[in-house]
N, C-alpha and C. Protein backbone atom coordinates (compact mmCIF):
# COMPACT_ATOMS: atom_id res chain seq x y z
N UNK A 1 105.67 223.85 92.91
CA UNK A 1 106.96 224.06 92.28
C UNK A 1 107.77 225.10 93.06
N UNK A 2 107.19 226.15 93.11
CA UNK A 2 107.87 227.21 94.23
C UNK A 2 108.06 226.57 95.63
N UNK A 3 108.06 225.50 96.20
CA UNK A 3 108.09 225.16 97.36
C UNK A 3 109.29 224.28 96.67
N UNK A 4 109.78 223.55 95.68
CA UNK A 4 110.58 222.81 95.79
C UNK A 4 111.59 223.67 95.54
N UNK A 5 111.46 224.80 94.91
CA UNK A 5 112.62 225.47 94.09
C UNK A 5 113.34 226.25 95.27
N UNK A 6 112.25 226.58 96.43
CA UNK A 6 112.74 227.21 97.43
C UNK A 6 113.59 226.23 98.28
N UNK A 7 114.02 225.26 98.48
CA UNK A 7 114.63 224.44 98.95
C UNK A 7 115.79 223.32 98.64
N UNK A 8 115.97 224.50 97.03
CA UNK A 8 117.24 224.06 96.10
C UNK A 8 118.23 225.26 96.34
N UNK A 9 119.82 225.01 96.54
CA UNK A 9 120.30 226.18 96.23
C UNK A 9 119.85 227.17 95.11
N UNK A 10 120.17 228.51 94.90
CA UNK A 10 119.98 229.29 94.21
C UNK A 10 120.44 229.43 92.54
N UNK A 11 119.72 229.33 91.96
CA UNK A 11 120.53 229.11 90.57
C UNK A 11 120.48 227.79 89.84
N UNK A 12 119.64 226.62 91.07
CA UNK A 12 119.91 225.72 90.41
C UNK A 12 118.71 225.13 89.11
N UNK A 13 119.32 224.73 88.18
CA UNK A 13 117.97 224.89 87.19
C UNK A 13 117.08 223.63 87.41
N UNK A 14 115.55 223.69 87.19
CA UNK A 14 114.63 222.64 87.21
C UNK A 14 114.18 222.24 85.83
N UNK A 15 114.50 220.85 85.75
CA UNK A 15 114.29 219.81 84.91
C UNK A 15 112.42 219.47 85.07
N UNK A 16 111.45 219.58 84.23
CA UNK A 16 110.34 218.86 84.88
C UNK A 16 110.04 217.71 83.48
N UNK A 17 109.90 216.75 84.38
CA UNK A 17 109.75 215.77 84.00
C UNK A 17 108.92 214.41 84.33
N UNK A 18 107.61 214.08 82.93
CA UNK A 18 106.63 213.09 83.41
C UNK A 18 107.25 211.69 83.47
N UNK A 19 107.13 210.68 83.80
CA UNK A 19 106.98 209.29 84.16
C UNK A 19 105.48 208.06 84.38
N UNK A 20 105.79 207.08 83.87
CA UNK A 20 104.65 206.10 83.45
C UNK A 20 105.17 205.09 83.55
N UNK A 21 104.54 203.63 83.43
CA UNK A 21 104.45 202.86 82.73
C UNK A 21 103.39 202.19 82.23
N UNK A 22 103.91 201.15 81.82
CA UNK A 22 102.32 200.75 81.00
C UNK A 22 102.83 198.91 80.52
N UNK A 23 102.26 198.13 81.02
CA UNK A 23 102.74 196.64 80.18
C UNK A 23 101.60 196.15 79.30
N UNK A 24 102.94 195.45 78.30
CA UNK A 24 102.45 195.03 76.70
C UNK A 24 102.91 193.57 77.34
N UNK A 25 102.38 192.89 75.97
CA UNK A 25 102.67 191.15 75.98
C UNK A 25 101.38 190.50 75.14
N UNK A 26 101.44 189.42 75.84
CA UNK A 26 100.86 188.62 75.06
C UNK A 26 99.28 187.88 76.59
N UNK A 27 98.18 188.03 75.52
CA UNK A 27 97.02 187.25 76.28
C UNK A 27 96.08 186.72 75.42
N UNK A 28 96.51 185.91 74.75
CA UNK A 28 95.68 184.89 73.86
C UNK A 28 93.87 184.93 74.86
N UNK A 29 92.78 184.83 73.25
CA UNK A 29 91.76 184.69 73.79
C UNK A 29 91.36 183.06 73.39
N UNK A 30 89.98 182.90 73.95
CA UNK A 30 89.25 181.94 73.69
C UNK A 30 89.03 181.61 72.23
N UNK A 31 89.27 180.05 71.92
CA UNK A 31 89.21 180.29 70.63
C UNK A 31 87.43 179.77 70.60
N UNK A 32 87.00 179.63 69.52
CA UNK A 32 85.59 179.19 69.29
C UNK A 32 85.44 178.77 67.96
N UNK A 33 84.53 177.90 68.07
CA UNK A 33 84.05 177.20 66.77
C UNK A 33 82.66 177.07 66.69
N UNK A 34 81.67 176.96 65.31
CA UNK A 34 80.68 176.62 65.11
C UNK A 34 80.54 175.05 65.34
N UNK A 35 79.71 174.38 65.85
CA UNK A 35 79.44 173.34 65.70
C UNK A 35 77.79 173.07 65.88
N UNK A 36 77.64 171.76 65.13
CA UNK A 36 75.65 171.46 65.36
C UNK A 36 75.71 171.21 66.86
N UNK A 37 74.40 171.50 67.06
CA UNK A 37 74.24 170.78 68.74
C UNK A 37 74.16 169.61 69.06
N UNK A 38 74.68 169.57 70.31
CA UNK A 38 74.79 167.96 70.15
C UNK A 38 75.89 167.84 70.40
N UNK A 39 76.86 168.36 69.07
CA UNK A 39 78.38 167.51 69.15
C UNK A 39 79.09 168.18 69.95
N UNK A 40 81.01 168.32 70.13
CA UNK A 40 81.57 168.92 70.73
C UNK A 40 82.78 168.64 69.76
N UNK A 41 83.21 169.82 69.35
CA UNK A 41 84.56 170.12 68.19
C UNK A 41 85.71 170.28 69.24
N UNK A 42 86.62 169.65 68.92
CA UNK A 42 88.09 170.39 69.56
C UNK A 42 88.69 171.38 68.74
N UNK A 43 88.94 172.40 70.14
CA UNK A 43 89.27 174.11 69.67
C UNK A 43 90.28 174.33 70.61
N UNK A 44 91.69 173.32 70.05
CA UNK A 44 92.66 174.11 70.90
C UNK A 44 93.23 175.28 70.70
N UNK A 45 93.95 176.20 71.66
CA UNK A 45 94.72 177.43 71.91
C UNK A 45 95.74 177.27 72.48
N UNK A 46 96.83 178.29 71.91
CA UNK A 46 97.59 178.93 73.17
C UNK A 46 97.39 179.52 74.16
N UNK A 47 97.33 178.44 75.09
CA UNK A 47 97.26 178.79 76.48
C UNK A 47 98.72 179.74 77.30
N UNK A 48 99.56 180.14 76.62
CA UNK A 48 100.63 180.98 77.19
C UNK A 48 100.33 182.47 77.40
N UNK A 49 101.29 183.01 78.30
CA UNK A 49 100.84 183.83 78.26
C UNK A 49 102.50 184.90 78.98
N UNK A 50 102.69 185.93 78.36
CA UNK A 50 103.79 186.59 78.48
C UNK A 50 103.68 187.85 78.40
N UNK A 51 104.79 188.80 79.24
CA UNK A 51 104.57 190.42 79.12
C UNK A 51 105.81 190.51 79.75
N UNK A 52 105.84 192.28 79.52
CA UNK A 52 106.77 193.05 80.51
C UNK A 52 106.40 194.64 80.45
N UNK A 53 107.13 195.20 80.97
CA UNK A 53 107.05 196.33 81.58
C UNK A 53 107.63 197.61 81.15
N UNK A 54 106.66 198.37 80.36
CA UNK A 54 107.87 199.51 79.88
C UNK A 54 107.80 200.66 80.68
N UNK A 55 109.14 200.98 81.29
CA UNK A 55 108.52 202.37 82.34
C UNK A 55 109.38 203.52 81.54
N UNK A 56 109.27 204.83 81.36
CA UNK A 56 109.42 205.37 80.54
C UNK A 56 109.04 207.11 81.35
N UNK A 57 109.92 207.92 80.93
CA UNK A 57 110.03 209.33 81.19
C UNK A 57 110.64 210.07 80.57
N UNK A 58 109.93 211.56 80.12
CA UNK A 58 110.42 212.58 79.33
C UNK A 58 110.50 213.62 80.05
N UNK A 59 111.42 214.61 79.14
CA UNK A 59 111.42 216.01 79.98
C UNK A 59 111.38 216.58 78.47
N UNK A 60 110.70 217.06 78.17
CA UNK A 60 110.04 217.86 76.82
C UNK A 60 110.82 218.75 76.56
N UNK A 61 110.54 219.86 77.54
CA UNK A 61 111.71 221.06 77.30
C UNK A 61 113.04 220.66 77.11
N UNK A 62 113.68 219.90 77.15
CA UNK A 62 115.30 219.84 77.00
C UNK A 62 115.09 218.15 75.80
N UNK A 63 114.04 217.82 75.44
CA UNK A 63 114.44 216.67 74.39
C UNK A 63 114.84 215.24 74.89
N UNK A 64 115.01 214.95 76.03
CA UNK A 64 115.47 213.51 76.88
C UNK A 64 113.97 212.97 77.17
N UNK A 65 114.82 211.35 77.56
CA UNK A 65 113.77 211.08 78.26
C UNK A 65 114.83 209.69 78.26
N UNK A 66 113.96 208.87 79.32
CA UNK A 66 114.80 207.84 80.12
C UNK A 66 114.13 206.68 79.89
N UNK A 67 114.14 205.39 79.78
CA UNK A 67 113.10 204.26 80.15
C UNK A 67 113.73 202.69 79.95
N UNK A 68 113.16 201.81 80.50
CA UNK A 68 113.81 200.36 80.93
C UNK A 68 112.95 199.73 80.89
N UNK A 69 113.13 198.26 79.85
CA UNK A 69 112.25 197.27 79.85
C UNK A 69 112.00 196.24 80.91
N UNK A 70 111.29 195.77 81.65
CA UNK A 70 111.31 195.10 83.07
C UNK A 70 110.33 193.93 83.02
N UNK A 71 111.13 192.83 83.92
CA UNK A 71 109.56 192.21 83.89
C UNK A 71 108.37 191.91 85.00
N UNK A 72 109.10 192.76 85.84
CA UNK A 72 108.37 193.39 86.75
C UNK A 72 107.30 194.83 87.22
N UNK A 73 106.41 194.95 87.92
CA UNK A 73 106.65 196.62 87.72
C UNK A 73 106.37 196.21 89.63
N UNK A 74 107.53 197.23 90.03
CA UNK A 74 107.20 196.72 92.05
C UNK A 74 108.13 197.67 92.04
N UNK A 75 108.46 198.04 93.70
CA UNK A 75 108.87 199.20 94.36
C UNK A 75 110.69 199.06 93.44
N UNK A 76 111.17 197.57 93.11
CA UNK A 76 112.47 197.49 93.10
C UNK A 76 112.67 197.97 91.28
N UNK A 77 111.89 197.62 90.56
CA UNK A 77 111.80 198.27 89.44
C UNK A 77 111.85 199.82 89.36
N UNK A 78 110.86 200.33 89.99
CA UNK A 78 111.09 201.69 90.05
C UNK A 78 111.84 202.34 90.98
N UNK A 79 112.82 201.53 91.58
CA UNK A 79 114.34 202.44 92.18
C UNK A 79 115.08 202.27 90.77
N UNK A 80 115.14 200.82 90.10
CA UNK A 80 116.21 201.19 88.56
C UNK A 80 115.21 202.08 87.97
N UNK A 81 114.47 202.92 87.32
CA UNK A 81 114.03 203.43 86.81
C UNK A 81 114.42 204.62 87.01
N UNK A 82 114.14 204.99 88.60
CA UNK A 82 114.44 206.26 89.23
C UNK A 82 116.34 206.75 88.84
N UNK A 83 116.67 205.34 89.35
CA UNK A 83 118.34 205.62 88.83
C UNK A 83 118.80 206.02 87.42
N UNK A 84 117.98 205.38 86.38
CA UNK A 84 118.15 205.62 85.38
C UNK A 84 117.83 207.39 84.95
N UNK A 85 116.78 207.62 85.47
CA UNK A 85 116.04 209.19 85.33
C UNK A 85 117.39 210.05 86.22
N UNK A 86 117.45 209.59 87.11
CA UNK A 86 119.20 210.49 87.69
C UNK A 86 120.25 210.72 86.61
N UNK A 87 120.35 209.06 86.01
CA UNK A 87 121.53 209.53 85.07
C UNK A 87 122.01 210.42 84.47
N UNK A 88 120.16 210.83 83.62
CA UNK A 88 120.13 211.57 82.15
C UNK A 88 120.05 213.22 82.95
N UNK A 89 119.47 213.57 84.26
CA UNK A 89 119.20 214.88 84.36
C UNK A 89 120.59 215.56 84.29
N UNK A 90 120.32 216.82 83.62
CA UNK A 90 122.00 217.66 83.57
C UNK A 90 122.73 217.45 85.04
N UNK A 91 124.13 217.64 84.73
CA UNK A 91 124.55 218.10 85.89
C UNK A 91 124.32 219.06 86.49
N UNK A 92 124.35 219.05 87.79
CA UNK A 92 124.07 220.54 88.89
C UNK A 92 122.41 220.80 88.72
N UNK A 93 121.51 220.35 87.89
CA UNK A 93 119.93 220.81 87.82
C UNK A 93 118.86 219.21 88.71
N UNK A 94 117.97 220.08 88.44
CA UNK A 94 117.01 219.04 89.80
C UNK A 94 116.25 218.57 88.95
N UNK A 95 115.55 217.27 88.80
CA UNK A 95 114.19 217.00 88.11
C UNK A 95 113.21 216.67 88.99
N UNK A 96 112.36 217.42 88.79
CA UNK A 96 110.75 217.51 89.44
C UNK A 96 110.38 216.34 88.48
N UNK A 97 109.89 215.31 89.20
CA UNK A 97 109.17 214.15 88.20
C UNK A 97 107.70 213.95 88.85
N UNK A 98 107.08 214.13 88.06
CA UNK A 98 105.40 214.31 87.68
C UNK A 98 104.88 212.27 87.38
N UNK A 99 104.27 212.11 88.70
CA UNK A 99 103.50 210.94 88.66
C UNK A 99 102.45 210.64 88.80
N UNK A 100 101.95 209.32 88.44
CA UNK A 100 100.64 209.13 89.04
C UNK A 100 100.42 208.51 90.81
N UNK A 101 99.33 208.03 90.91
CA UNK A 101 99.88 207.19 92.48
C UNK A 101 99.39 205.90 92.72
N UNK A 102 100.10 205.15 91.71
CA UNK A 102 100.87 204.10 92.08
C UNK A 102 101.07 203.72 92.99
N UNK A 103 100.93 202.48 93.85
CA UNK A 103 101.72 202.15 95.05
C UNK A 103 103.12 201.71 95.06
N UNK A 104 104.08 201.52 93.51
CA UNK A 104 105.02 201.45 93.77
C UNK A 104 105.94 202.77 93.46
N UNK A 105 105.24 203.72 93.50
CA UNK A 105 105.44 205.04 92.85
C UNK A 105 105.18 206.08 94.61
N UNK A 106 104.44 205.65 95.69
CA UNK A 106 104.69 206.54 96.75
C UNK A 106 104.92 205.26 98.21
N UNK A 107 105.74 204.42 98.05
CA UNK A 107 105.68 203.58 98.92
C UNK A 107 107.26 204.08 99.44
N UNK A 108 107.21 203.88 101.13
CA UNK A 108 108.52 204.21 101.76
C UNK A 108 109.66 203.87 101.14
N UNK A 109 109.37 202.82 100.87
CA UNK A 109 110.89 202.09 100.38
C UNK A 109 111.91 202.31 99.26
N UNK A 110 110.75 202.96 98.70
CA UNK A 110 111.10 203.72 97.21
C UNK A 110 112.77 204.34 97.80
N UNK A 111 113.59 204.27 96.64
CA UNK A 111 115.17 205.05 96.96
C UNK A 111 115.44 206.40 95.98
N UNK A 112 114.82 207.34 96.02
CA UNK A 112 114.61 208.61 95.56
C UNK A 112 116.31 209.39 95.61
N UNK A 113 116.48 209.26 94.35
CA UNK A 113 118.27 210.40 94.10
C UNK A 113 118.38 211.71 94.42
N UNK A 114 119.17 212.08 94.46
CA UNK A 114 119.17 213.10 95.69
C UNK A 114 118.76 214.20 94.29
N UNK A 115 118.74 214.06 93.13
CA UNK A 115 118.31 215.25 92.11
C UNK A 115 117.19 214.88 92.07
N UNK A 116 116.16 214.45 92.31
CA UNK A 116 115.41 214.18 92.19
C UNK A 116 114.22 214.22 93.15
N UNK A 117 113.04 215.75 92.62
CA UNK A 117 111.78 215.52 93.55
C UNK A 117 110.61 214.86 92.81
N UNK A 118 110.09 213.67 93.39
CA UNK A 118 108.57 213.44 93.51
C UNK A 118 107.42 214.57 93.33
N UNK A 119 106.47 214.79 92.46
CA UNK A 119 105.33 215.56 92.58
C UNK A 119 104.35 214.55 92.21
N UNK A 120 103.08 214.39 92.87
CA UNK A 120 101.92 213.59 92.19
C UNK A 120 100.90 214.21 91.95
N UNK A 121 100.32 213.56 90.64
CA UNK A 121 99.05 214.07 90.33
C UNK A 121 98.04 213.92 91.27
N UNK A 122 96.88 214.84 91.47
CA UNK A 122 95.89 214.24 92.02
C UNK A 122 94.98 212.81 91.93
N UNK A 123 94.24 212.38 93.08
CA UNK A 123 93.68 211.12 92.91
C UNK A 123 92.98 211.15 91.60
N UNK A 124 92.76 210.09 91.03
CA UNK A 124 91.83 210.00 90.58
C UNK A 124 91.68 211.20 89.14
N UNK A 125 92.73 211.22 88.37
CA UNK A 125 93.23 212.27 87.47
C UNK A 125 94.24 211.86 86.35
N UNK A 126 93.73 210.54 86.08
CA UNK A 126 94.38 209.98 84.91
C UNK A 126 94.72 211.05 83.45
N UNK A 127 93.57 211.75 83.33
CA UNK A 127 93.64 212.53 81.87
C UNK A 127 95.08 213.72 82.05
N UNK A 128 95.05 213.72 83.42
CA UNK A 128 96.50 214.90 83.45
C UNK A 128 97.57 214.24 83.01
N UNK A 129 98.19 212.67 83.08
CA UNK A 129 99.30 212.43 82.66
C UNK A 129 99.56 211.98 81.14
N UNK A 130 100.33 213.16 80.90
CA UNK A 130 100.64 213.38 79.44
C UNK A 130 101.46 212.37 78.89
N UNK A 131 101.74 211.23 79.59
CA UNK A 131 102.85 210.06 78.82
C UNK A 131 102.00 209.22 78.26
């Protein structure tokens, strides 16, 4: 944090703020039936199958938080995400956003707002992210 703050003008305030996502939907299981041996019962299902993507970020101390339903989750999802998290930070203040590592979360292509620094959790350190 002191390394990012040192490389903000002076005065400027820091926003910190976590980020996630996580997808919901739909995954029908196997259905099953009793039958004697021998025979064979028909046990149809819904075979469909549907989801999307909720990506989602808070900043605790100030009460916000940002997030977009998607039905994707890839590097181009999380530039709208990232844009969206620009929107909400105050004017003139920076948000430090706290991630996991994701590959669409530290990949080059990513388009990072200029209020906006990247910090990641360590590998392998799921229990640290508080979303």
């Amino acid at each position: 944090m002191a390394a990012i703050q040192a490389k903000l003008p002076r005065g400027t305030e820091i926003e910190l703020w976590w980020a996630d996502e996580a997808r919901i939907g739909q995954k029908n299981k196997i259905t099953r039936r009793w039958a004697r041996r021998g025979t064979r019962l028909c046990a149809p299902h819904d075979q469909r199958t549907m989801w999307a993507y909720i990506f989602g970020a808070v900043c605790p101390q100030k009460g916000k938080g940002a997030g977009l339903v998607l039905p994707y989750c890839d590097t181009g999802a999380m530039n709208q995400h990232l844009a969206e998290i620009s929107r909400t930070v105050d004017p003139g203040a920076h948000a430090v956003l706290i991630l996991d590592r994701a590959g669409w979360h530290m990949t080059p292509k990513l388009v990072v707002p200029a209020n906006i620094t990247l910090l990641f959790l360590p590998p392998r350190a799921p229990d640290l992210n508080p979303v």
